[in-house]
Protein backbone atom coordinates (compact mmCIF):
# COMPACT_ATOMS: atom_id res chain seq x y z
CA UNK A 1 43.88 59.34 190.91
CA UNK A 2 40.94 58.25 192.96
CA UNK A 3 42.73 54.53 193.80
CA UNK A 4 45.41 56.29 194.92
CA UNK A 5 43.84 58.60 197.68
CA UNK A 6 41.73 55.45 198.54
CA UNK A 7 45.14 53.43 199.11
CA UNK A 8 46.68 56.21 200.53
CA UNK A 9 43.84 56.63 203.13
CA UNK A 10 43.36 53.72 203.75
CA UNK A 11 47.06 53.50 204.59
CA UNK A 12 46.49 56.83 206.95
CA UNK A 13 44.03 54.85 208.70
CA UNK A 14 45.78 51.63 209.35
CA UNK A 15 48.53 54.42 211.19
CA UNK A 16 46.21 55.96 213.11
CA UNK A 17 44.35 52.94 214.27
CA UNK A 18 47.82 51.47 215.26
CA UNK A 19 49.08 54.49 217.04
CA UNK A 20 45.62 54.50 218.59
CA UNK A 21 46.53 50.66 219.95
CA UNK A 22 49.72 51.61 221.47
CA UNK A 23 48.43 54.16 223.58
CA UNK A 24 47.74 53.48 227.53
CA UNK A 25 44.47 54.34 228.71
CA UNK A 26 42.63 54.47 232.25
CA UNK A 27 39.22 55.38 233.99
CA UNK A 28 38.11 57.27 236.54
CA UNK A 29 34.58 57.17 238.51
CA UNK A 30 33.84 61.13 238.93
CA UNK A 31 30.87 60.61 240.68
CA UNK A 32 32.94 58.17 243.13
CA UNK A 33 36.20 60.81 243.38
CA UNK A 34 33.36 63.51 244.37
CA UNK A 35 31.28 61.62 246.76
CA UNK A 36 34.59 61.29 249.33
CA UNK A 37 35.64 65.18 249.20
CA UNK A 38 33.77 66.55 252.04
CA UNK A 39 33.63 69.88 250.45
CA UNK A 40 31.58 68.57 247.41
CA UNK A 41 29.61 66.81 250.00
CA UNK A 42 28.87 70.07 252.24
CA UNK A 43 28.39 71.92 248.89
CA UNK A 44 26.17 69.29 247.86
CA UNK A 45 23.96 69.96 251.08
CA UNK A 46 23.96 73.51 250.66
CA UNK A 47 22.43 73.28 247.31
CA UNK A 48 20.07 70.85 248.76
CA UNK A 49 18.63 73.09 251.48
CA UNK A 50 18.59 75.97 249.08
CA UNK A 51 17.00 74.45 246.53
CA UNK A 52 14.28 73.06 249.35
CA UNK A 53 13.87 76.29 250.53
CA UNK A 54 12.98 77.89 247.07
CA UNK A 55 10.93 75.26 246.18
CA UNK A 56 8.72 75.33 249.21
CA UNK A 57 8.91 79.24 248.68
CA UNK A 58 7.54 78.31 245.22
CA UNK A 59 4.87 76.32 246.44
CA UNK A 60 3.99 78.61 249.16
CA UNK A 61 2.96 81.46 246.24
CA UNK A 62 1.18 78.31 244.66
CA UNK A 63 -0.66 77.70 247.38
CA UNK A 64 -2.15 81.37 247.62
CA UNK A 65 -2.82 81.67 243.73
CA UNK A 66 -5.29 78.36 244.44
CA UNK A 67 -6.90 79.70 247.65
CA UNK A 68 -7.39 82.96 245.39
CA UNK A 69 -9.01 81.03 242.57
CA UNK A 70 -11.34 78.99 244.67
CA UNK A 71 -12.34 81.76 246.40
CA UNK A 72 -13.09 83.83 243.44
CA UNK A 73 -14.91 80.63 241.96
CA UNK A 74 -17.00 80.63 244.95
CA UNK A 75 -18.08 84.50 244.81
CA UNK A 76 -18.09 84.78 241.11
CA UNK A 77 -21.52 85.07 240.55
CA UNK A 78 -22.22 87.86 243.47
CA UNK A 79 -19.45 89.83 241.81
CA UNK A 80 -19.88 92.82 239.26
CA UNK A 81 -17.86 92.71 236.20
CA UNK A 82 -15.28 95.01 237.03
CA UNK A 83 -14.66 93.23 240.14
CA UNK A 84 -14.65 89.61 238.92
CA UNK A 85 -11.57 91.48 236.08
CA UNK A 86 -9.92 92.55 239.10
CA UNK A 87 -10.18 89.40 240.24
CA UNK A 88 -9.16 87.89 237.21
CA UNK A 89 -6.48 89.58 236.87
CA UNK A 90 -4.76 89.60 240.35
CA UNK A 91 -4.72 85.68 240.21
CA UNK A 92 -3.08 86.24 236.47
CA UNK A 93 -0.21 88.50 237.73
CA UNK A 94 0.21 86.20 241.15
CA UNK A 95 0.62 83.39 238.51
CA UNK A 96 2.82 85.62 236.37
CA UNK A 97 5.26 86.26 239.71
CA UNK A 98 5.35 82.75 240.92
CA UNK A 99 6.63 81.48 237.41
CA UNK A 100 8.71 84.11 237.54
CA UNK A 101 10.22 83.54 241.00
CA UNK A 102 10.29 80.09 239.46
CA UNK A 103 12.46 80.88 236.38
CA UNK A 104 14.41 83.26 238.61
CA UNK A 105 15.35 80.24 241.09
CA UNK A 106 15.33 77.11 238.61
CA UNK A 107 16.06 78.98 235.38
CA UNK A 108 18.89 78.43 233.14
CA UNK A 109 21.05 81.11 234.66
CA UNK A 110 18.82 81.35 237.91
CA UNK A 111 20.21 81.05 241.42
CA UNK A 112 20.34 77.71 241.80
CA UNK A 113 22.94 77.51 238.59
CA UNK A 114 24.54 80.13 239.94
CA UNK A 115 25.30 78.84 243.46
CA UNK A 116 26.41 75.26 242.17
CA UNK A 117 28.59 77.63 239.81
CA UNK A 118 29.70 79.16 242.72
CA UNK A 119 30.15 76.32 245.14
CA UNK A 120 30.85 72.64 242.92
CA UNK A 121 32.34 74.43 240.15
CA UNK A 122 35.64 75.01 242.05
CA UNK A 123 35.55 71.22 243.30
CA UNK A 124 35.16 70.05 239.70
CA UNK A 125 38.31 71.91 238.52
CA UNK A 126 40.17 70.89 241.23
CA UNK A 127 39.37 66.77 240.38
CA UNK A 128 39.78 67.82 236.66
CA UNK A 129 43.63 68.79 237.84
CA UNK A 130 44.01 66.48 239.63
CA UNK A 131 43.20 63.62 236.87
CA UNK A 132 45.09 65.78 234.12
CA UNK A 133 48.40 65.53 236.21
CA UNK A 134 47.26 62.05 237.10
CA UNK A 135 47.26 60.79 233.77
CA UNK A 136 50.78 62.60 232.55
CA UNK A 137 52.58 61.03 235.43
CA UNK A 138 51.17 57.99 234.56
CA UNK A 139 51.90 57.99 231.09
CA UNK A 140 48.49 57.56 230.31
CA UNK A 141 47.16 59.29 226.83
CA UNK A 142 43.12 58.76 227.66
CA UNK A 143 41.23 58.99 230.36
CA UNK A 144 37.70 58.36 230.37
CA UNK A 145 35.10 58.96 232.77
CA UNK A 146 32.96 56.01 234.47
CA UNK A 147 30.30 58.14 235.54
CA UNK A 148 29.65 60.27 232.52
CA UNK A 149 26.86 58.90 229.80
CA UNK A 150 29.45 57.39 228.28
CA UNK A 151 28.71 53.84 228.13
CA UNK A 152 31.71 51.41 229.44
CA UNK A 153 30.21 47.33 229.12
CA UNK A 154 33.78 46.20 230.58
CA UNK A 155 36.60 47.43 232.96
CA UNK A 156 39.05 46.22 234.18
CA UNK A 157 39.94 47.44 237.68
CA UNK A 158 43.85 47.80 237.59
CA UNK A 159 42.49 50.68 235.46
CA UNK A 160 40.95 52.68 237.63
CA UNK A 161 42.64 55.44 238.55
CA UNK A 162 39.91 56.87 240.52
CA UNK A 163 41.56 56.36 244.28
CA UNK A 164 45.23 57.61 242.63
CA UNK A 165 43.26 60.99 241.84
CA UNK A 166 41.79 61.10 245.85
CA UNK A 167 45.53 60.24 246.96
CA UNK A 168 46.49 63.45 244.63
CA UNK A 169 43.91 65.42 246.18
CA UNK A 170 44.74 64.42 249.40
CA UNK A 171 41.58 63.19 250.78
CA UNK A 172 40.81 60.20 252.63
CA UNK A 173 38.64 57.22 251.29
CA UNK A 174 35.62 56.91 253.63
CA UNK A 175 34.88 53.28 255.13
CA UNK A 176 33.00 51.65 253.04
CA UNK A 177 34.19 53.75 250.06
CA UNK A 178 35.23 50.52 248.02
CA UNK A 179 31.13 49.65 248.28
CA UNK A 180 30.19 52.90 247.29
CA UNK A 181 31.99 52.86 243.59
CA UNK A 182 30.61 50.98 240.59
């Protein structure tokens, strides 16, 4: 019984592996499809600025927590104990509200996520389209992703589907653009 579901998967896998062979497959460059859409590139500056902005508004709270703490290390000694805990503990809660501003900015779900939900997002469904109706026109059963972490140590360029996706899209290749992919 057990040499027969060996042979018999073994056999399953000498299908698949062959039906795997026969299938067509092409690559895209994400990164390079993104970086000619001048919407991902004004989106890309928005997020920029704002992220620029909160992290100078970041280090602006910073800056006052340490100008509080010197000070208070400078009049420490002249200060009675219920004063240096006052102290003490307005340079604690300034702390507490710039790693919260922080978290609320930079976090997981903070404002930052949320804007490149709100702005790339869209962009990123769009190229996904794109390279879904791509590859059924095509014929083309896998498409992988040159940009991604997956690793690719050899491609062939008449594989590259990456300026058929722009042409879907509509968008123009900037000069230069053949320098700019990998």
């Amino acid at each position: 019984m057990n040499m027969k579901k060996i042979i018999l998967t073994a056999a399953s896998l000498l299908w698949i592996s062959s039906a795997a062979v026969a299938q067509k497959i092409g690559y895209v460059d994400s990164e390079y499809i993104l970086n000619q859409i001048p919407e991902y590139k004004a989106a890309k500056q928005e997020l920029d600025k704002a992220s620029a902005d909160w992290q100078k508004e970041i280090e602006g709270k910073y800056a006052e927590i340490d100008k509080l703490y010197k000070t208070y290390q400078a009049e420490q000694i002249l200060l009675t104990d219920d004063l240096r805990q006052k102290r003490e503990n307005e340079i604690v809660n300034k702390e507490k509200e710039a790693k919260d501003l922080q978290k609320q900015h930079f976090g997981t779900e903070g404002d930052l996520f949320k804007k490149r939900m709100e702005l790339v997002k869209p962009i990123q469904d769009k190229v996904y389209n794109a390279i879904k109706t791509v590859s059924e026109k095509t014929g083309i059963a896998i498409m992988f992703d040159k940009s991604s972490d997956m690793t690719m140590l050899y491609a062939n360029q008449k594989y590259d589907k990456s300026d058929d996706i722009l042409t879907f899209l509509g968008v123009s290749k900037t000069k230069n653009s053949s320098s700019n992919k990998k």
